[in-house]
PDB file of N, CA and C in Angstrom:
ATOM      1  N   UNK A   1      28.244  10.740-183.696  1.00  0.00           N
ATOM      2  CA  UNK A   1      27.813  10.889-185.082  1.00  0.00           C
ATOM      3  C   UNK A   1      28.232   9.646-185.868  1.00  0.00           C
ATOM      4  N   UNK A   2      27.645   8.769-186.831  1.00  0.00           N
ATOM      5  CA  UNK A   2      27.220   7.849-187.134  1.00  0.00           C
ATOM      6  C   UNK A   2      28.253   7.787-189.125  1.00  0.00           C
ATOM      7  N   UNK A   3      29.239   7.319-188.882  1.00  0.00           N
ATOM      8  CA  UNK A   3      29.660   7.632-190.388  1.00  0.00           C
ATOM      9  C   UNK A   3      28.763   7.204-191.841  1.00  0.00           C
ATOM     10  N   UNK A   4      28.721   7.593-192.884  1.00  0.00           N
ATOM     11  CA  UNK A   4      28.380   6.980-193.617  1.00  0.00           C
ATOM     12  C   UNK A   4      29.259   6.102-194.765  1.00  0.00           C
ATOM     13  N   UNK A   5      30.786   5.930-194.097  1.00  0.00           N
ATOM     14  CA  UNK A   5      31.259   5.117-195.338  1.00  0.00           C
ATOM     15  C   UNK A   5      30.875   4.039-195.305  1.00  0.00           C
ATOM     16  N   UNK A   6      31.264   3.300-196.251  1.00  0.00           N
ATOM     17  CA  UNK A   6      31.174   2.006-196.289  1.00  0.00           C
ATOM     18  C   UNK A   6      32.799   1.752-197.226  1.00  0.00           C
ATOM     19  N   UNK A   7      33.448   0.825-196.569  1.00  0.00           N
ATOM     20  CA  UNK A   7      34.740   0.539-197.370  1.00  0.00           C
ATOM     21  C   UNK A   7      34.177  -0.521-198.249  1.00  0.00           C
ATOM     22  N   UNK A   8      35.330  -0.619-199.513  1.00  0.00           N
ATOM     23  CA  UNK A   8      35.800  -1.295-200.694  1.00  0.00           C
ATOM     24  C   UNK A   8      35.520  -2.970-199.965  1.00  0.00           C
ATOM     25  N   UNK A   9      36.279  -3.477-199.261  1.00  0.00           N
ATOM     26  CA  UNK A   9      35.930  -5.244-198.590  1.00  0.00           C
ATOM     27  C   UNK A   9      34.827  -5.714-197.964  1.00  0.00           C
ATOM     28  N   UNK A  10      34.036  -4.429-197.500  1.00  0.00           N
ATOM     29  CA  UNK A  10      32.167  -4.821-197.023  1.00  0.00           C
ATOM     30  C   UNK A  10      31.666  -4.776-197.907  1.00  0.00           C
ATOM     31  N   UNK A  11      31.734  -4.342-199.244  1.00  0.00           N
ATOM     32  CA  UNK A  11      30.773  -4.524-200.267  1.00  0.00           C
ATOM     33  C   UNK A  11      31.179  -5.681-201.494  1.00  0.00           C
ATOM     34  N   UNK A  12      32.685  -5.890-201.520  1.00  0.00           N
ATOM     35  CA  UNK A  12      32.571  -7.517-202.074  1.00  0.00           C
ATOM     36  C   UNK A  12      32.077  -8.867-201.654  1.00  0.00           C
ATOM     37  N   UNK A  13      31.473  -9.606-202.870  1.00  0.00           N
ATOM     38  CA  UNK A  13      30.791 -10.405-202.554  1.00  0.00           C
ATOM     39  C   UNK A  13      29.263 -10.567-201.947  1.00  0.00           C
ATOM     40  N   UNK A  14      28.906  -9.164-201.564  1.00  0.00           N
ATOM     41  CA  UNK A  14      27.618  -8.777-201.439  1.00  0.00           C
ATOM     42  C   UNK A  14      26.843  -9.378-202.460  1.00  0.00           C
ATOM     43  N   UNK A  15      25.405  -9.682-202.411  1.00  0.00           N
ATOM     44  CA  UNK A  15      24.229 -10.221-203.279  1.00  0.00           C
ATOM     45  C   UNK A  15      23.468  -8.694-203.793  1.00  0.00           C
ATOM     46  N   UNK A  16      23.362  -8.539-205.220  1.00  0.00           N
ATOM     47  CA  UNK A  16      22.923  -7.656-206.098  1.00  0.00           C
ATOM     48  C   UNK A  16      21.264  -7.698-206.282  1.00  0.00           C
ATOM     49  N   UNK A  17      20.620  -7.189-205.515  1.00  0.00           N
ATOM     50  CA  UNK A  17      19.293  -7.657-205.739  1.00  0.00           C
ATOM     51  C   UNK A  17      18.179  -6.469-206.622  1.00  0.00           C
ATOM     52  N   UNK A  18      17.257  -6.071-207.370  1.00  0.00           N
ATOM     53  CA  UNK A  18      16.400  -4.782-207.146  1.00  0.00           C
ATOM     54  C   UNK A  18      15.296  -4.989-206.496  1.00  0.00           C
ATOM     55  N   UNK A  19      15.130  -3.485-206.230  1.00  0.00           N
ATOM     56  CA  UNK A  19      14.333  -3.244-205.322  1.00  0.00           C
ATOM     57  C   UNK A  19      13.050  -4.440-205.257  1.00  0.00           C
ATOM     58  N   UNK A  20      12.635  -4.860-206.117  1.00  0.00           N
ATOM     59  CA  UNK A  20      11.665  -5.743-206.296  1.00  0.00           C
ATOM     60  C   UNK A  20      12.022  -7.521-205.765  1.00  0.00           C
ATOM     61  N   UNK A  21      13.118  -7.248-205.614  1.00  0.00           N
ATOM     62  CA  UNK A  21      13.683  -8.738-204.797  1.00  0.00           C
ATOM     63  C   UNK A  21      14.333  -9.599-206.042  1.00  0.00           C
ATOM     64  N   UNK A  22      14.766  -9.201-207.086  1.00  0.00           N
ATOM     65  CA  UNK A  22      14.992  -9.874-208.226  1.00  0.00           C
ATOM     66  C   UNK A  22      16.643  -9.850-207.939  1.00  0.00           C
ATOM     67  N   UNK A  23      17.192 -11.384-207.876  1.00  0.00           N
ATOM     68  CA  UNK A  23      18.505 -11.165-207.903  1.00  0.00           C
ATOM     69  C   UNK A  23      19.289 -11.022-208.882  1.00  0.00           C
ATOM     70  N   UNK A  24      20.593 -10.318-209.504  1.00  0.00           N
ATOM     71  CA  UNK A  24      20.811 -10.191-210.206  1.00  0.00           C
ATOM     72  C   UNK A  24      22.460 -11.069-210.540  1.00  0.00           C
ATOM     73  N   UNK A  25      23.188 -11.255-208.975  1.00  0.00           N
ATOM     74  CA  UNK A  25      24.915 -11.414-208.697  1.00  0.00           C
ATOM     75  C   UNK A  25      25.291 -11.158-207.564  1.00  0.00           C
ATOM     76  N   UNK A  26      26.830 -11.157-208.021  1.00  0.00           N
ATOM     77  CA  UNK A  26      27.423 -10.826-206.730  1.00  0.00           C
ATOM     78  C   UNK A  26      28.239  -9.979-207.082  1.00  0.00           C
ATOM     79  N   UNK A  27      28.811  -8.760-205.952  1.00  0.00           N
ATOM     80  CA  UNK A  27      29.822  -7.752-206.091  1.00  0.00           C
ATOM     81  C   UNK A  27      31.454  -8.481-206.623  1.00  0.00           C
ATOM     82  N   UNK A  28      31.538  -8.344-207.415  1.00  0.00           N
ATOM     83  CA  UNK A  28      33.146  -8.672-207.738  1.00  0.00           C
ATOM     84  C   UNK A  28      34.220  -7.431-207.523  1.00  0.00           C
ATOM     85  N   UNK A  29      33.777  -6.511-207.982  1.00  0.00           N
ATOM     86  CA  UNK A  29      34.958  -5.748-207.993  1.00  0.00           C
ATOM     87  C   UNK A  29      33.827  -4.447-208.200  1.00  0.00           C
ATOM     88  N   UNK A  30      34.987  -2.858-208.360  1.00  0.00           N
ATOM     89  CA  UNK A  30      34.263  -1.618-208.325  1.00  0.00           C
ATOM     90  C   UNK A  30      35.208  -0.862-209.551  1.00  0.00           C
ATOM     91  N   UNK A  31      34.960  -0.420-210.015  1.00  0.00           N
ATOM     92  CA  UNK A  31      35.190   0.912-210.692  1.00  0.00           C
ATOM     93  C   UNK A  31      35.050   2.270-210.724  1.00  0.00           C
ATOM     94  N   UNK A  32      36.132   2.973-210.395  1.00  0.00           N
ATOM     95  CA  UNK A  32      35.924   4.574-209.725  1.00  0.00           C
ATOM     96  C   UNK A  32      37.022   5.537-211.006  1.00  0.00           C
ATOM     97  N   UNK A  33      36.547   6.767-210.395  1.00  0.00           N
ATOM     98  CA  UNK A  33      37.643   7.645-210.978  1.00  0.00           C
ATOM     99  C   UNK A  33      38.515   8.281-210.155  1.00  0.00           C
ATOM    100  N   UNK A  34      39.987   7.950-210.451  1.00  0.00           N
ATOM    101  CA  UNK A  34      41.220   7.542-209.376  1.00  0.00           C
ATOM    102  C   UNK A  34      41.452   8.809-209.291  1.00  0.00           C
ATOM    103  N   UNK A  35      41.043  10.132-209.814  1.00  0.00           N
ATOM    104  CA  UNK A  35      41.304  11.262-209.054  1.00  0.00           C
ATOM    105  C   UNK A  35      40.047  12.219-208.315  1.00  0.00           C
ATOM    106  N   UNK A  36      39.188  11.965-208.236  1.00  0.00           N
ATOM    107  CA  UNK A  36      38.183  12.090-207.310  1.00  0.00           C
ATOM    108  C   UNK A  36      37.309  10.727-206.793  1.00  0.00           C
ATOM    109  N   UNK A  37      37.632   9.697-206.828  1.00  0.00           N
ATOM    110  CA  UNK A  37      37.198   8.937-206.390  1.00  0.00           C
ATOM    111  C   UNK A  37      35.848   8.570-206.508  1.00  0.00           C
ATOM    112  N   UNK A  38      35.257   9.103-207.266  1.00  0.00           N
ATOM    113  CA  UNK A  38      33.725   9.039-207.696  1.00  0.00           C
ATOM    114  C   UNK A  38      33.533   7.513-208.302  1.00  0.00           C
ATOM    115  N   UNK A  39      32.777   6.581-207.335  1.00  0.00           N
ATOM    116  CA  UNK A  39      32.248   5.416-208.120  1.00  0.00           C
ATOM    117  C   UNK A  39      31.827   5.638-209.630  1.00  0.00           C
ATOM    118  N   UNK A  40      32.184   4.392-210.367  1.00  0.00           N
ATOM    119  CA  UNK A  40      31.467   4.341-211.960  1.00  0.00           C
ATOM    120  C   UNK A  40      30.421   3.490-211.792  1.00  0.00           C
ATOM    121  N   UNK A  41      31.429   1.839-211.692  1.00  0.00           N
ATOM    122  CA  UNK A  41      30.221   1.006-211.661  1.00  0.00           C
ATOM    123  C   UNK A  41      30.740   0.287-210.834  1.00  0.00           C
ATOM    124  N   UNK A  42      29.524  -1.258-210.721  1.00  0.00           N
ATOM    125  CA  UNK A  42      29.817  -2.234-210.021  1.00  0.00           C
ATOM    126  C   UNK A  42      29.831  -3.246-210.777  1.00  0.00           C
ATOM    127  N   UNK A  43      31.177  -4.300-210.470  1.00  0.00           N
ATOM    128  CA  UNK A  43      31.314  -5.555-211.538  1.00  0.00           C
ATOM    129  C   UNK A  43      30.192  -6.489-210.655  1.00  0.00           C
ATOM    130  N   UNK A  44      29.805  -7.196-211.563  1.00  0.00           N
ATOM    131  CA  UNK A  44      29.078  -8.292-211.113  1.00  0.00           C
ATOM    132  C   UNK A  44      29.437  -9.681-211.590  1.00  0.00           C
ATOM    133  N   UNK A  45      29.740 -10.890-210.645  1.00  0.00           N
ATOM    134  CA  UNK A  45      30.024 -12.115-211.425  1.00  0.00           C
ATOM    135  C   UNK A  45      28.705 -13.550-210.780  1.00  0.00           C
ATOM    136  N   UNK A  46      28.751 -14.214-211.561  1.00  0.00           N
ATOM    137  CA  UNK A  46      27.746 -14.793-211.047  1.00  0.00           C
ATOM    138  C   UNK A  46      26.417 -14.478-211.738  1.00  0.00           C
ATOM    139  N   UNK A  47      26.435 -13.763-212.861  1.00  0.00           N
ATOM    140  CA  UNK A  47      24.909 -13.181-212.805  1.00  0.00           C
ATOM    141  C   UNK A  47      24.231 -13.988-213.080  1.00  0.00           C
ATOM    142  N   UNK A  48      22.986 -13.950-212.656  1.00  0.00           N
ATOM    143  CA  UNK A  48      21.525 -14.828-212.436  1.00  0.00           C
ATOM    144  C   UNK A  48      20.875 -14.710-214.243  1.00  0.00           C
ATOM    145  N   UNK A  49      20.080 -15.406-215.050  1.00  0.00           N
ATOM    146  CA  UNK A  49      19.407 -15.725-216.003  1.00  0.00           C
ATOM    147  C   UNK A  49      18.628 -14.366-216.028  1.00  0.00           C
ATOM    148  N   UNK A  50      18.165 -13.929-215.111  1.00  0.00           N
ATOM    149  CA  UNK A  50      17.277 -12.886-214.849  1.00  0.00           C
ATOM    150  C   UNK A  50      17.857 -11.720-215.412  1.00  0.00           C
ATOM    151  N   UNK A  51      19.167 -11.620-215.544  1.00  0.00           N
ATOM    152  CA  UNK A  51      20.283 -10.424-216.300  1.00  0.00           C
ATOM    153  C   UNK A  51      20.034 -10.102-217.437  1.00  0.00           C
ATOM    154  N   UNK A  52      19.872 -11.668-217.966  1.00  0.00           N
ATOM    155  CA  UNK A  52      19.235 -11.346-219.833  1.00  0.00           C
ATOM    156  C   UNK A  52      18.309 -10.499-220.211  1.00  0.00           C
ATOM    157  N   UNK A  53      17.133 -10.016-219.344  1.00  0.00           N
ATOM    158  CA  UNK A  53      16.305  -9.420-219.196  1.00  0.00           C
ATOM    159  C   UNK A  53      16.464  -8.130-219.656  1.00  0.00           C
ATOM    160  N   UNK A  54      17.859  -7.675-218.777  1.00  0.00           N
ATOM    161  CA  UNK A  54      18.152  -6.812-218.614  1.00  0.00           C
ATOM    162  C   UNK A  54      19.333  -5.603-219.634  1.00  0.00           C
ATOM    163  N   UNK A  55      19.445  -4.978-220.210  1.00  0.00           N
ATOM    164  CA  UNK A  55      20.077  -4.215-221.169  1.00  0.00           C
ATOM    165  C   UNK A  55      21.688  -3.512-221.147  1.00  0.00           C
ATOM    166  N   UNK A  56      22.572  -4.729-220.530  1.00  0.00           N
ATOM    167  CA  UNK A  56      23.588  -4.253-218.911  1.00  0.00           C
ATOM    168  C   UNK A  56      24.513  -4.631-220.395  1.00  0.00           C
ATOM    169  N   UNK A  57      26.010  -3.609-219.568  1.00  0.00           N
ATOM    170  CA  UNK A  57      26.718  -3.362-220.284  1.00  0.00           C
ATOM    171  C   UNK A  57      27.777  -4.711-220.264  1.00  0.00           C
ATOM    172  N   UNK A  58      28.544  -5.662-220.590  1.00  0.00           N
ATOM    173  CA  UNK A  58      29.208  -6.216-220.033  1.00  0.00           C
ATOM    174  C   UNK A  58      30.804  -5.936-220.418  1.00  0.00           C
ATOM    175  N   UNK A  59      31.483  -6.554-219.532  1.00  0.00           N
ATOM    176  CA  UNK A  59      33.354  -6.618-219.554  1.00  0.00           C
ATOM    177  C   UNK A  59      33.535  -7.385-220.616  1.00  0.00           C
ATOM    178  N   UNK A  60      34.830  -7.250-221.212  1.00  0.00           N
ATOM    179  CA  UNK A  60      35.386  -8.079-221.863  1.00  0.00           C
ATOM    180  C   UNK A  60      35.538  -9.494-221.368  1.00  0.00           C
ATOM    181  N   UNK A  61      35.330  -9.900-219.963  1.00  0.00           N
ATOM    182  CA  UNK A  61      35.840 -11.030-219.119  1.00  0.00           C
ATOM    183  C   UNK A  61      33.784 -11.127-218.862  1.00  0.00           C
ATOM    184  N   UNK A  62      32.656 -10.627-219.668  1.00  0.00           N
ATOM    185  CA  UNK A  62      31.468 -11.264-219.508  1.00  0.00           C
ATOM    186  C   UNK A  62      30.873 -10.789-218.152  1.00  0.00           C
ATOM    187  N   UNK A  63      32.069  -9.881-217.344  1.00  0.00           N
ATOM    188  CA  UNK A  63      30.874  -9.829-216.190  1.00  0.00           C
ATOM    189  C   UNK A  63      30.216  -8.523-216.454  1.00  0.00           C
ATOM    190  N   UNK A  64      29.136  -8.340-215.960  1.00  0.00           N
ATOM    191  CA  UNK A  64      28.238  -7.698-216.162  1.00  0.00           C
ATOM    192  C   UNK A  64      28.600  -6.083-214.998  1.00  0.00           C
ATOM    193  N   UNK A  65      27.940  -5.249-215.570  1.00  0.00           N
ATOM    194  CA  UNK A  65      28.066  -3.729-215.077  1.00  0.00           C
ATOM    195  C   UNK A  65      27.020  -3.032-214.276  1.00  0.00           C
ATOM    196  N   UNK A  66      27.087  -2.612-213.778  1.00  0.00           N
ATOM    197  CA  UNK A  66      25.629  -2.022-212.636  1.00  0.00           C
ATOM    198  C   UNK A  66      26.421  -0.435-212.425  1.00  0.00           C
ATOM    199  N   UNK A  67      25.756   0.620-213.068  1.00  0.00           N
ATOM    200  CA  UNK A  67      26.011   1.765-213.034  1.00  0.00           C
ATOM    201  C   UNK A  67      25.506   2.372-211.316  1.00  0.00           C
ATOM    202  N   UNK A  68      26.807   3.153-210.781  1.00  0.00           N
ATOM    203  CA  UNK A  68      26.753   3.587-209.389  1.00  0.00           C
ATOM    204  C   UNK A  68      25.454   4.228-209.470  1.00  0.00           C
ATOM    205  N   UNK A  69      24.946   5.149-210.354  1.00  0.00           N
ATOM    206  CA  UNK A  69      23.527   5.974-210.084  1.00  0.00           C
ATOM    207  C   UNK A  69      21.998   4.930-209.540  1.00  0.00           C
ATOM    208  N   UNK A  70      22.199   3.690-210.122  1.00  0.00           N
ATOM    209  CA  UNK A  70      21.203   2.609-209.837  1.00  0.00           C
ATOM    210  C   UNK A  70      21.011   2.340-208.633  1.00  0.00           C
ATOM    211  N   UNK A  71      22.403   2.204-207.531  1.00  0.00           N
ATOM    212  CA  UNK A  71      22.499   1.362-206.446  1.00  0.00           C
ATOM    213  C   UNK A  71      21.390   2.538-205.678  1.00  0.00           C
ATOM    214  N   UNK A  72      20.604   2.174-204.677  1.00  0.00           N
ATOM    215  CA  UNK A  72      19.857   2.303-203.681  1.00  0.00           C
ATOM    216  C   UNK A  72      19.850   2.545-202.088  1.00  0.00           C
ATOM    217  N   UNK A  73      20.915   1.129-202.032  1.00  0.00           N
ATOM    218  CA  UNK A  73      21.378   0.714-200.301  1.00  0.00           C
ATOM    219  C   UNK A  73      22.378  -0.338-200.490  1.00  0.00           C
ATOM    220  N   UNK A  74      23.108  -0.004-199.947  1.00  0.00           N
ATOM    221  CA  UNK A  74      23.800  -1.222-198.930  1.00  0.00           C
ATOM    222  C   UNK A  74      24.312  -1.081-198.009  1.00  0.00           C
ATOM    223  N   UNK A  75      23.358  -2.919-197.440  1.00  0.00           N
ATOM    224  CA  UNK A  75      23.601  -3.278-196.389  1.00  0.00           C
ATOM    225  C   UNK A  75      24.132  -4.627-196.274  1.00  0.00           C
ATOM    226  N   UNK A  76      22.994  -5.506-196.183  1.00  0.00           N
ATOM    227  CA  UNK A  76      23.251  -6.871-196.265  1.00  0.00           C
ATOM    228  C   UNK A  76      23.318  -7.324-197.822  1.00  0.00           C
ATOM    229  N   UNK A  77      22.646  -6.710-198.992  1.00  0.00           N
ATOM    230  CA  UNK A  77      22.692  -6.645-200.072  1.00  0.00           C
ATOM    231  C   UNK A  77      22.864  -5.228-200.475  1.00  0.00           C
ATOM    232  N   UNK A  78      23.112  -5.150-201.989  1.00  0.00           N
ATOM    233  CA  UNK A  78      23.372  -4.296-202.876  1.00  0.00           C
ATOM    234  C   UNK A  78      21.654  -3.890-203.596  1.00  0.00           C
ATOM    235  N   UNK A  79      21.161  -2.985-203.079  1.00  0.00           N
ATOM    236  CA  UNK A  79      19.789  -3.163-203.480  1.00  0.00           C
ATOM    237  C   UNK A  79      19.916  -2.309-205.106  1.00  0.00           C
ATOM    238  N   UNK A  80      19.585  -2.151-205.867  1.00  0.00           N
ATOM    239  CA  UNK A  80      19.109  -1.208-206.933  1.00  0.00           C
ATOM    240  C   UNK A  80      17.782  -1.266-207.726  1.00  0.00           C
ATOM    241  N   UNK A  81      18.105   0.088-208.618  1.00  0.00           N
ATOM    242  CA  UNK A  81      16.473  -0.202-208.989  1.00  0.00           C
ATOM    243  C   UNK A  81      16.705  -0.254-210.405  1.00  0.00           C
ATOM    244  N   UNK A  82      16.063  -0.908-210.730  1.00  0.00           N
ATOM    245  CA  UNK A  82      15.868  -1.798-211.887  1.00  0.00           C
ATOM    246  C   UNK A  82      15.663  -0.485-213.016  1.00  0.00           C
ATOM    247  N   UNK A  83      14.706   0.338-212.943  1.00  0.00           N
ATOM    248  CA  UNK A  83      14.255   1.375-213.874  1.00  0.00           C
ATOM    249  C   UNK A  83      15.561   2.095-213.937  1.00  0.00           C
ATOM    250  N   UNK A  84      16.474   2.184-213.048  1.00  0.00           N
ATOM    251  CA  UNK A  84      17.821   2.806-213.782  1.00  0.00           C
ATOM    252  C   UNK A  84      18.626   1.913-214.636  1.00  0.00           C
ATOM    253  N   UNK A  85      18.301   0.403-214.540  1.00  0.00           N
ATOM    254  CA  UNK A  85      19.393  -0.608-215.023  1.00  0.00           C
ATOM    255  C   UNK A  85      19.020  -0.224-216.642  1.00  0.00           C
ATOM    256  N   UNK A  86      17.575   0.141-217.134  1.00  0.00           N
ATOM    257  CA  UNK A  86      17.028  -0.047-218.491  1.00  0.00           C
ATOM    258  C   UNK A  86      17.230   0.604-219.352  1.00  0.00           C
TER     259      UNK A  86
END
């Protein structure tokens, strides 16, 4: 039987793309809730021009936010879909 985690160090530094191939960053860091562990969001640093576009919450430190409900897949990238980013 085939797990489905994925740990915290395979998904940093990952490429943030949506579904449509539009890149957005890279995984910097995660945000969860430390007593059930439920992802919040995903930090993003690096973000691409293409972000402006977009209606994203940012950090005090400018990096940008990608709400866990958006993400899609990951694998080799962080896929999401854009119609949740809006």
């Amino acid at each position: 039987m085939q797990s489905n985690k994925i740990f915290f160090n395979k998904i940093l530094g990952k490429m943030v793309v949506t579904k449509e191939g539009k890149r957005l960053g890279f995984v910097k860091d995660i945000t969860f809730e430390t007593k059930s562990g439920e992802l919040i969001n995903l930090l993003i640093k690096d973000s691409t021009p293409y972000t402006k576009n977009l209606n994203l919450e940012r950090t005090d430190s400018n990096d940008l936010l990608i709400p866990y409900n958006a993400i899609i897949a990951i694998g080799d990238f962080v896929i999401v879909s854009e119609e949740d980013l809006i």
